[in-house]
N, C-alpha and C. Protein backbone atom coordinates (compact mmCIF):
# COMPACT_ATOMS: atom_id res chain seq x y z
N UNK A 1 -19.81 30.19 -19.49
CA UNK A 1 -19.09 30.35 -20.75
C UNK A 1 -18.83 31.82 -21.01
N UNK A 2 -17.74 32.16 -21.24
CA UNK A 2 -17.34 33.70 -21.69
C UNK A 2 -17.42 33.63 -23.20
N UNK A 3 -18.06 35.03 -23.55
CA UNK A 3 -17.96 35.67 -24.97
C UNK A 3 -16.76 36.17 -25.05
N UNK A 4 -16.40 36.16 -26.75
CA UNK A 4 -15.25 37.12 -27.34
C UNK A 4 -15.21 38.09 -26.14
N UNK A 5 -14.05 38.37 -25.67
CA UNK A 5 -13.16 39.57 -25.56
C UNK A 5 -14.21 40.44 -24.13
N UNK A 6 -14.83 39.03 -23.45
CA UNK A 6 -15.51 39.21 -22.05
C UNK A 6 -13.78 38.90 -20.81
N UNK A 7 -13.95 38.94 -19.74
CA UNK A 7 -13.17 38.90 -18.79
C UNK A 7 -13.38 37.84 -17.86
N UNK A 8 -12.36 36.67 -17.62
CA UNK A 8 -12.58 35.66 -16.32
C UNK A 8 -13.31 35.97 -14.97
N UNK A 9 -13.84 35.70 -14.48
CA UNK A 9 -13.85 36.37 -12.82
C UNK A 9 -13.12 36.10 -12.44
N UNK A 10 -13.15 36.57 -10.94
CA UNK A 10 -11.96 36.18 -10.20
C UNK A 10 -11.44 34.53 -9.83
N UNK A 11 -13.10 34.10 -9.33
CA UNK A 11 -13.39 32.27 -8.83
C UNK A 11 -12.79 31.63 -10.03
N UNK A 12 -12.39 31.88 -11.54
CA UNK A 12 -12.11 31.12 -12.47
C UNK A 12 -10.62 31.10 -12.74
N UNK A 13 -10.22 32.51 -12.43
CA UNK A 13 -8.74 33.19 -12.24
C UNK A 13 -8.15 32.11 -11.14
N UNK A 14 -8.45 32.14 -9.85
CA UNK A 14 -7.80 31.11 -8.69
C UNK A 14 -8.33 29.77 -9.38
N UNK A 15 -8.92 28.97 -10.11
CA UNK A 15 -9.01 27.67 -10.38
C UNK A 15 -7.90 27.62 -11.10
N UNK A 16 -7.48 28.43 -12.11
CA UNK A 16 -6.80 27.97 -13.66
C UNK A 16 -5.54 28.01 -12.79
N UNK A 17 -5.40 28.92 -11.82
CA UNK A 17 -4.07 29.13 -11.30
C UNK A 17 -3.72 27.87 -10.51
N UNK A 18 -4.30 27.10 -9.61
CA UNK A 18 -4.51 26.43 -8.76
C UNK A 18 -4.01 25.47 -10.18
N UNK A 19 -4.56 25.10 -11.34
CA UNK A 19 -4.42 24.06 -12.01
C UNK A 19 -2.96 24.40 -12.63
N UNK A 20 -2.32 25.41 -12.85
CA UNK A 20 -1.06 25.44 -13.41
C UNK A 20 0.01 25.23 -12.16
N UNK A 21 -0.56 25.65 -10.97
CA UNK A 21 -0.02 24.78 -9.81
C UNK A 21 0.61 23.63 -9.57
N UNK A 22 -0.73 22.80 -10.38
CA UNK A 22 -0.66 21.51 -10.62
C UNK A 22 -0.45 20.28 -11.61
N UNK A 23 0.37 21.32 -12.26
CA UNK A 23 0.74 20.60 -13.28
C UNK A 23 2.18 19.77 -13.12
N UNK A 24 2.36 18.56 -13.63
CA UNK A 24 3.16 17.44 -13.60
C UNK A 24 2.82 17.51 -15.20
N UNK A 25 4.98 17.25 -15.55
CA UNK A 25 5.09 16.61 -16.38
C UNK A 25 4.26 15.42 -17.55
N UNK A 26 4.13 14.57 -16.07
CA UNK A 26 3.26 13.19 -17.06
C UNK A 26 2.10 13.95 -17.65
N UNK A 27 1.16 14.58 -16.89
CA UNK A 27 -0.10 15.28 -16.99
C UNK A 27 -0.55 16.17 -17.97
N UNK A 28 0.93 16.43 -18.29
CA UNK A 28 0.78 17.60 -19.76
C UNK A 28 0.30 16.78 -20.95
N UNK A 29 -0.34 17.25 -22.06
CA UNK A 29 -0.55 16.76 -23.34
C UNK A 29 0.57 16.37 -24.08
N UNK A 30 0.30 15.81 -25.05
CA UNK A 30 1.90 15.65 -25.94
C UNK A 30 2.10 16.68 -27.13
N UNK A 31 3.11 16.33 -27.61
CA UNK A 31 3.73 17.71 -28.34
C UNK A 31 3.35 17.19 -29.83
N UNK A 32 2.99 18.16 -30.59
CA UNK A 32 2.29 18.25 -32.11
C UNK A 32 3.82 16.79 -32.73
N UNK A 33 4.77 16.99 -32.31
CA UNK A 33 5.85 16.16 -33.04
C UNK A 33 5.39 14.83 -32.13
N UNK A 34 4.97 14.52 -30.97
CA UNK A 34 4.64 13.13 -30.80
C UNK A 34 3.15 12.43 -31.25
N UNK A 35 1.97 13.61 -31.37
CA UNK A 35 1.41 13.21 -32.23
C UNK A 35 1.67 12.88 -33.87
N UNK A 36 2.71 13.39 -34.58
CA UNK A 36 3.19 13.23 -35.87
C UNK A 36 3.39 12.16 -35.53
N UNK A 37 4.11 11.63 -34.65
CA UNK A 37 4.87 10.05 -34.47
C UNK A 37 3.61 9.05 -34.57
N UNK A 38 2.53 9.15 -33.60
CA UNK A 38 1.43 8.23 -33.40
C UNK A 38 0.90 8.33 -34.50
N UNK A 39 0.55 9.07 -35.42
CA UNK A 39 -0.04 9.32 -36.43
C UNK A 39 0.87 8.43 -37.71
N UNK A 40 2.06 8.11 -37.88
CA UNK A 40 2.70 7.92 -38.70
C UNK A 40 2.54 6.30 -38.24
N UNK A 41 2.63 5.89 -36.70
CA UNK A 41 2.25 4.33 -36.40
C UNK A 41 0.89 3.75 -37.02
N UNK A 42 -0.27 5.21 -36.90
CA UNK A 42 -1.85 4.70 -37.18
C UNK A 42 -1.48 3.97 -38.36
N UNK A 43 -1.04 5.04 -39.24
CA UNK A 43 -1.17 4.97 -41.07
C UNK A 43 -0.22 3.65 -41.11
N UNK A 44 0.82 3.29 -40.90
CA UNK A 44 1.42 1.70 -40.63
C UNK A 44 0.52 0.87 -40.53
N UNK A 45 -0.26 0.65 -39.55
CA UNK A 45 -0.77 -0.43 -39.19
C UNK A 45 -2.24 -0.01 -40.18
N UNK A 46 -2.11 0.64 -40.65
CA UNK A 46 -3.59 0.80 -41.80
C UNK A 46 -3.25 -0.05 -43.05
N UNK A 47 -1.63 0.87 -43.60
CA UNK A 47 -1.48 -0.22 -44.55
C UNK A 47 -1.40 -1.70 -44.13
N UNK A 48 -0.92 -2.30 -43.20
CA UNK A 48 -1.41 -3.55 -42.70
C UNK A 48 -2.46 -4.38 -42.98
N UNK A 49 -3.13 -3.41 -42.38
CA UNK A 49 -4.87 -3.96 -42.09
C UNK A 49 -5.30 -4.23 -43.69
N UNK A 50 -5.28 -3.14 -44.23
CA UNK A 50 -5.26 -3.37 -45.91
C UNK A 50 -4.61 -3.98 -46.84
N UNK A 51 -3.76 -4.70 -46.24
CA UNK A 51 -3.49 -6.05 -46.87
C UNK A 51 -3.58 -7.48 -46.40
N UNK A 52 -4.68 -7.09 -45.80
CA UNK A 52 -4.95 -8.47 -44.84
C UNK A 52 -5.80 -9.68 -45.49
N UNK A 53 -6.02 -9.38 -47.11
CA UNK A 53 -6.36 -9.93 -48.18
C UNK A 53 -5.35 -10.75 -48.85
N UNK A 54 -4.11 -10.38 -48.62
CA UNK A 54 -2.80 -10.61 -49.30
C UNK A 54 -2.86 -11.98 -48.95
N UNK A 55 -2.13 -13.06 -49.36
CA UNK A 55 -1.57 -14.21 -48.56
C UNK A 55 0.06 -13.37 -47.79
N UNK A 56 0.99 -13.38 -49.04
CA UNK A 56 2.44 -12.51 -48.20
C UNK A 56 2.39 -11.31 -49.09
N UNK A 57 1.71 -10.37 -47.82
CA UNK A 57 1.86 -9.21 -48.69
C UNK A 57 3.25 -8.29 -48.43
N UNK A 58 3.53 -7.25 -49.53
CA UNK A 58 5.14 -6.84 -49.62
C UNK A 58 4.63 -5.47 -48.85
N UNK A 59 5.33 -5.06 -47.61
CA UNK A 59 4.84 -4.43 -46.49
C UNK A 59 6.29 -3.00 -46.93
N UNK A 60 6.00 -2.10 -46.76
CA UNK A 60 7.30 -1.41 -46.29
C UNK A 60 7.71 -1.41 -44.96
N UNK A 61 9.29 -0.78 -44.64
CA UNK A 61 10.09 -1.12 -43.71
C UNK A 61 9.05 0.10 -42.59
N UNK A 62 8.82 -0.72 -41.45
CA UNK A 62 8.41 0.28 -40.55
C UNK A 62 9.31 1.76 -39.80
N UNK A 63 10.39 1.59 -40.02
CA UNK A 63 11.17 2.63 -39.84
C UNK A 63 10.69 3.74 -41.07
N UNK A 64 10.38 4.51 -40.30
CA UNK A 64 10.06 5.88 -41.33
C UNK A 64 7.81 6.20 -41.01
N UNK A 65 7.83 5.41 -40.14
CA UNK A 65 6.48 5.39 -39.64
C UNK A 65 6.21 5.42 -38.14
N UNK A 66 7.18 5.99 -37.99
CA UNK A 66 7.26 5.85 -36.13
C UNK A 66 7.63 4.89 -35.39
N UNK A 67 8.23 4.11 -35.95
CA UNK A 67 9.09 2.81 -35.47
C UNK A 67 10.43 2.98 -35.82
N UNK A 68 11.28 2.84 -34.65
CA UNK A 68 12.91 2.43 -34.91
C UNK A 68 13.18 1.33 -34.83
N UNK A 69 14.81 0.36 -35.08
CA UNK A 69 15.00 -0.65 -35.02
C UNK A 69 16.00 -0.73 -34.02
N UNK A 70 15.73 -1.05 -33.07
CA UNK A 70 16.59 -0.88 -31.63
C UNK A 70 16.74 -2.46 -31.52
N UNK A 71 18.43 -3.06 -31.55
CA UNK A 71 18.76 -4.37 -31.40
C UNK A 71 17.98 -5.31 -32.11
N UNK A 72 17.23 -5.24 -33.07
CA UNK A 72 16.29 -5.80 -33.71
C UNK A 72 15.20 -6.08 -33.38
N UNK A 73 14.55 -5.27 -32.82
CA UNK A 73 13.44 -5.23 -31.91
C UNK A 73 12.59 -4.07 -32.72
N UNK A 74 11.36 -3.67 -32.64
CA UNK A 74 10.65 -2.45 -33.19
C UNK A 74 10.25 -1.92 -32.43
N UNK A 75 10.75 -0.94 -32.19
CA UNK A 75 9.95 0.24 -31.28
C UNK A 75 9.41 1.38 -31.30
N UNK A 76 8.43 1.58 -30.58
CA UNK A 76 7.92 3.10 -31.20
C UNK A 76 9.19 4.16 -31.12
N UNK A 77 8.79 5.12 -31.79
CA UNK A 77 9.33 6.74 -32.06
C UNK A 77 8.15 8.02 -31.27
N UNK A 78 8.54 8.14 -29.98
CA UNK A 78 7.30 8.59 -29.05
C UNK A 78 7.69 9.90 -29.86
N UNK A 79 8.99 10.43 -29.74
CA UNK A 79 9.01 12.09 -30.74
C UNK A 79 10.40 11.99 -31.10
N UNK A 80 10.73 13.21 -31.85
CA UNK A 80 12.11 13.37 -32.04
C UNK A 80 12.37 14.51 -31.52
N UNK A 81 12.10 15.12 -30.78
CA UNK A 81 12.20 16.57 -30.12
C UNK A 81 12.96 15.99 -28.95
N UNK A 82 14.02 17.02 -28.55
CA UNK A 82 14.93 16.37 -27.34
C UNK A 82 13.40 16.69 -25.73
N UNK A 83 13.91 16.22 -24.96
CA UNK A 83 12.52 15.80 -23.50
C UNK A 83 12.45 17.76 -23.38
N UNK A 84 13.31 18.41 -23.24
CA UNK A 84 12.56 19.95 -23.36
C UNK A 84 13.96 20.77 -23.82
N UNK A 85 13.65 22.07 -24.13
CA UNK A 85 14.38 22.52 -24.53
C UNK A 85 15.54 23.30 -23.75
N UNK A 86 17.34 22.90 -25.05
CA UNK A 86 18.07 22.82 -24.00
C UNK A 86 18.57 24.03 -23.23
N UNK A 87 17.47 25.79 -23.18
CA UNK A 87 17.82 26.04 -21.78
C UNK A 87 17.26 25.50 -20.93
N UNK A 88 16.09 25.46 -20.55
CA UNK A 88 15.45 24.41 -19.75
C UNK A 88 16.15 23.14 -18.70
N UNK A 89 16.88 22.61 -19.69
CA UNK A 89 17.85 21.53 -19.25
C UNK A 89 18.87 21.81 -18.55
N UNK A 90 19.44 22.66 -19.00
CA UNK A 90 20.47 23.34 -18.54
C UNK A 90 20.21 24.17 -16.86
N UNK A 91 18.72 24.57 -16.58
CA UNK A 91 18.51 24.93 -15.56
C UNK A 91 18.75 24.04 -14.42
N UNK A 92 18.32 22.52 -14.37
CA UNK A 92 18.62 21.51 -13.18
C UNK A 92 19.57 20.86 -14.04
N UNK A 93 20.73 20.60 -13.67
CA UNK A 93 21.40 19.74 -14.11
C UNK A 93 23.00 19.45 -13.37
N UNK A 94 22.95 18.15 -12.66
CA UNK A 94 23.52 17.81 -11.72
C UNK A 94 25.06 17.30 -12.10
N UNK A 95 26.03 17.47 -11.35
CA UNK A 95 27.59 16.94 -11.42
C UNK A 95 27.82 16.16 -10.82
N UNK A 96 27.20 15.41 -10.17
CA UNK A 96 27.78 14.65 -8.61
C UNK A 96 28.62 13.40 -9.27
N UNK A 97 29.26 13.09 -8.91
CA UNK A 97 30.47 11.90 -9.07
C UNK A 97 30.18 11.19 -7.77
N UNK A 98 31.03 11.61 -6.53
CA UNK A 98 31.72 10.96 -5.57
C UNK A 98 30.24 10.82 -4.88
N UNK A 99 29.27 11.50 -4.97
CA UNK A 99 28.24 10.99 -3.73
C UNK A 99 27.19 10.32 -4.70
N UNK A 100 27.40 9.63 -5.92
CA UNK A 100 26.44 9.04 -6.70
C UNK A 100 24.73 9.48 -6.74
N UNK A 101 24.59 10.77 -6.41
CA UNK A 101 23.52 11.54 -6.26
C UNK A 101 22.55 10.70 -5.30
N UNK A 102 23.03 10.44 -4.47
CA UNK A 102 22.13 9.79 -3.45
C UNK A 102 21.97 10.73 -2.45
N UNK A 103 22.48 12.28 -2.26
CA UNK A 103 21.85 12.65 -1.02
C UNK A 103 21.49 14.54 -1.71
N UNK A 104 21.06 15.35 -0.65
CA UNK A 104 20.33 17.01 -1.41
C UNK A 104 21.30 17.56 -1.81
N UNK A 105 22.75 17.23 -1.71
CA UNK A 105 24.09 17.93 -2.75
C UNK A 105 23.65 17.60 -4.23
N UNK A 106 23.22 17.07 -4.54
CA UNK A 106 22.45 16.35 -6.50
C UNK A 106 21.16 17.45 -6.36
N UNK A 107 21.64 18.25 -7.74
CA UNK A 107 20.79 19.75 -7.79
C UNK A 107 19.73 18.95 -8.05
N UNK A 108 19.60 18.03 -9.10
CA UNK A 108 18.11 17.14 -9.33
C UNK A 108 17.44 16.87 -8.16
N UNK A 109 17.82 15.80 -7.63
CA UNK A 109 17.55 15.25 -6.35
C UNK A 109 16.72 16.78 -5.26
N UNK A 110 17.58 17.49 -4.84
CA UNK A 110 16.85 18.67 -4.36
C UNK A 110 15.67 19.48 -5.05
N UNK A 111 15.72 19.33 -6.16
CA UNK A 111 14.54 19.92 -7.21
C UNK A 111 13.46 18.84 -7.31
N UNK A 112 13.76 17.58 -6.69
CA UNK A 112 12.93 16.40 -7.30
C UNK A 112 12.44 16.18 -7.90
N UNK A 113 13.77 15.83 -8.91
CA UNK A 113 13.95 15.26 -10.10
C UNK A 113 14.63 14.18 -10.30
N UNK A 114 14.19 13.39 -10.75
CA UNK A 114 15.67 12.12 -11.31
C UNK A 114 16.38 12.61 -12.20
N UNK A 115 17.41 12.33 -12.20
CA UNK A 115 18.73 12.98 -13.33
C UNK A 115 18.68 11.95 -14.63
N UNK A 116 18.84 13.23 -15.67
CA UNK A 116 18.89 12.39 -16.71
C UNK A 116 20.07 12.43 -17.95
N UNK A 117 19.62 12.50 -18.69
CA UNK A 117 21.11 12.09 -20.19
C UNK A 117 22.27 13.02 -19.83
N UNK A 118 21.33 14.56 -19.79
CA UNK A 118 22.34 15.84 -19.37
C UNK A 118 22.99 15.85 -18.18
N UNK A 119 22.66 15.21 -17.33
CA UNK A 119 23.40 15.18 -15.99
C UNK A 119 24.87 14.83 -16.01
N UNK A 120 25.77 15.45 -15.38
CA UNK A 120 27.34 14.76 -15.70
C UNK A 120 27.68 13.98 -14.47
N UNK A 121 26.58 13.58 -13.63
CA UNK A 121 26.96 12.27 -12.71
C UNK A 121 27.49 11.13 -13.68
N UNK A 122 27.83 10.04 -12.39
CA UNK A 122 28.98 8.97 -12.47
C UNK A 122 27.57 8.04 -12.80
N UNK A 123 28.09 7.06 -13.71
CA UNK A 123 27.36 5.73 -14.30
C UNK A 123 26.66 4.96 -13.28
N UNK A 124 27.16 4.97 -11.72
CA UNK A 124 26.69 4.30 -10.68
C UNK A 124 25.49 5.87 -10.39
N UNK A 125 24.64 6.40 -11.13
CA UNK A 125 23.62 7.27 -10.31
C UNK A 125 22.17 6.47 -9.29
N UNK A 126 22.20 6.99 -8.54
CA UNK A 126 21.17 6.33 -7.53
C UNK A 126 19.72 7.42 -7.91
N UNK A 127 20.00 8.16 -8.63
CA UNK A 127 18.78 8.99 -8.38
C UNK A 127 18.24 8.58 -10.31
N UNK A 128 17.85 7.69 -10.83
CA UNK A 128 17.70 7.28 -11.92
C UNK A 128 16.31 7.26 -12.31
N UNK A 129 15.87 7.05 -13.07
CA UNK A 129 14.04 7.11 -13.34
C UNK A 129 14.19 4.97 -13.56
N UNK A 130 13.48 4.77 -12.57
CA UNK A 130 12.85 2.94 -12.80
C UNK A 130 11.94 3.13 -13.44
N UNK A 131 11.89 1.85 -14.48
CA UNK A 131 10.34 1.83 -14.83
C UNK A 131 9.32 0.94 -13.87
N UNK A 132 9.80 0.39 -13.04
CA UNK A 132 9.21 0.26 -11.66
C UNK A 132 8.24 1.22 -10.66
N UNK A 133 9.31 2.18 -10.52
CA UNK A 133 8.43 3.45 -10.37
C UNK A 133 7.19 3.52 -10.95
N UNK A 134 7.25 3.57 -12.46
CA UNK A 134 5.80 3.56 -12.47
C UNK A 134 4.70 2.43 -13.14
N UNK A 135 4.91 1.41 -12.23
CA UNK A 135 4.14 0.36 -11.92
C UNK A 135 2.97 0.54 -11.31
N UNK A 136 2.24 -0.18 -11.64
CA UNK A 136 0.96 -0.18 -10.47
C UNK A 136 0.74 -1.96 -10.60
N UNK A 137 0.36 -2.21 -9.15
CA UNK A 137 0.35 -3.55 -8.62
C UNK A 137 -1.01 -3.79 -8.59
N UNK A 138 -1.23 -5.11 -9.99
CA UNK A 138 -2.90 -5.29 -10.42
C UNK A 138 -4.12 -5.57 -9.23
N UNK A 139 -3.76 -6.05 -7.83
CA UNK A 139 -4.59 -5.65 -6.77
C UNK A 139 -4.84 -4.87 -6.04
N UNK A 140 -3.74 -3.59 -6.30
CA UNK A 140 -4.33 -2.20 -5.84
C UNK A 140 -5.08 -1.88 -6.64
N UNK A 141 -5.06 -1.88 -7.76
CA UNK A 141 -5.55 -1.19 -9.00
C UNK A 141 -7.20 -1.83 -8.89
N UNK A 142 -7.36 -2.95 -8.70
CA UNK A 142 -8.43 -3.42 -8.95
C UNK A 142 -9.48 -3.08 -7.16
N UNK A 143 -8.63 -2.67 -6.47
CA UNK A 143 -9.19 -2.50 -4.87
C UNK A 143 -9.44 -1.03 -4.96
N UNK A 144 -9.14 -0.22 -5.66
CA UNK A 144 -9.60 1.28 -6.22
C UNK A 144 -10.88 1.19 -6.99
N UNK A 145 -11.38 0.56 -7.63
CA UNK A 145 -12.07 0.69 -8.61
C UNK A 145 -13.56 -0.01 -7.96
N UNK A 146 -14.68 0.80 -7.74
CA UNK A 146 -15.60 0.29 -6.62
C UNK A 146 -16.53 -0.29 -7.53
């Protein structure tokens, strides 16, 4: 443990570095505005819970608590902050039309990245984020776990 205004060593200097190395997207924490969001779902489902005395109790509209109304469906509000900021975005961001970003001409694709909203590819993009992708298949999952 370091005191106030002591100095890293070196062995702690190559770990932290090694770990900013390794940093992935998914892996990062979330942003103070997506905790606002989860926080605004808790307090929802609190008033809920606290009227679970009610027979029909008069609920407010979950929109405005971290829920939108998408096709009439409720869904969370993960943040309202655009995915990063738009220089950032502007750094990878792909044109491909005619080769539907399927090969290393798609600046994404070479950066490996899937292209996203900002990208000015064609509607047929091959380089897309599945939510397949990130699946896990419940007998691997359970053949990991000793």
């Amino acid at each position: 443990n370091l005191s106030c205004g002591e100095q890293p060593d070196d062995g702690t200097r190559s770990g932290v570095e090694q770990l900013k190395n390794q940093a992935e997207s998914e892996r990062l924490p979330p942003t103070q505005a997506a905790l606002h969001q989860a926080i605004l779902r808790a307090h929802y489902q609190l008033l809920v819970w606290n009227n679970d005395h009610v027979a029909n109790p008069v609920l407010p509209s979950p929109e405005g608590y971290g829920w939108q109304d998408e096709d009439g469906k409720w869904v969370p509000v993960m943040t309202n902050l655009p995915p990063a900021p738009e220089a950032i975005i502007q750094l990878v961001r792909c044109k491909c039309a005619k080769s539907r970003c399927s090969n290393n001409r798609c600046q994404c694709q070479k950066a490996g990245l899937v292209c996203t909203d900002f990208c000015l590819c064609s509607e047929d993009c091959q380089n897309e984020y599945a939510e397949s992708d990130n699946e896990y298949d419940e007998d691997e999952v359970e053949q990991e776990i000793p």
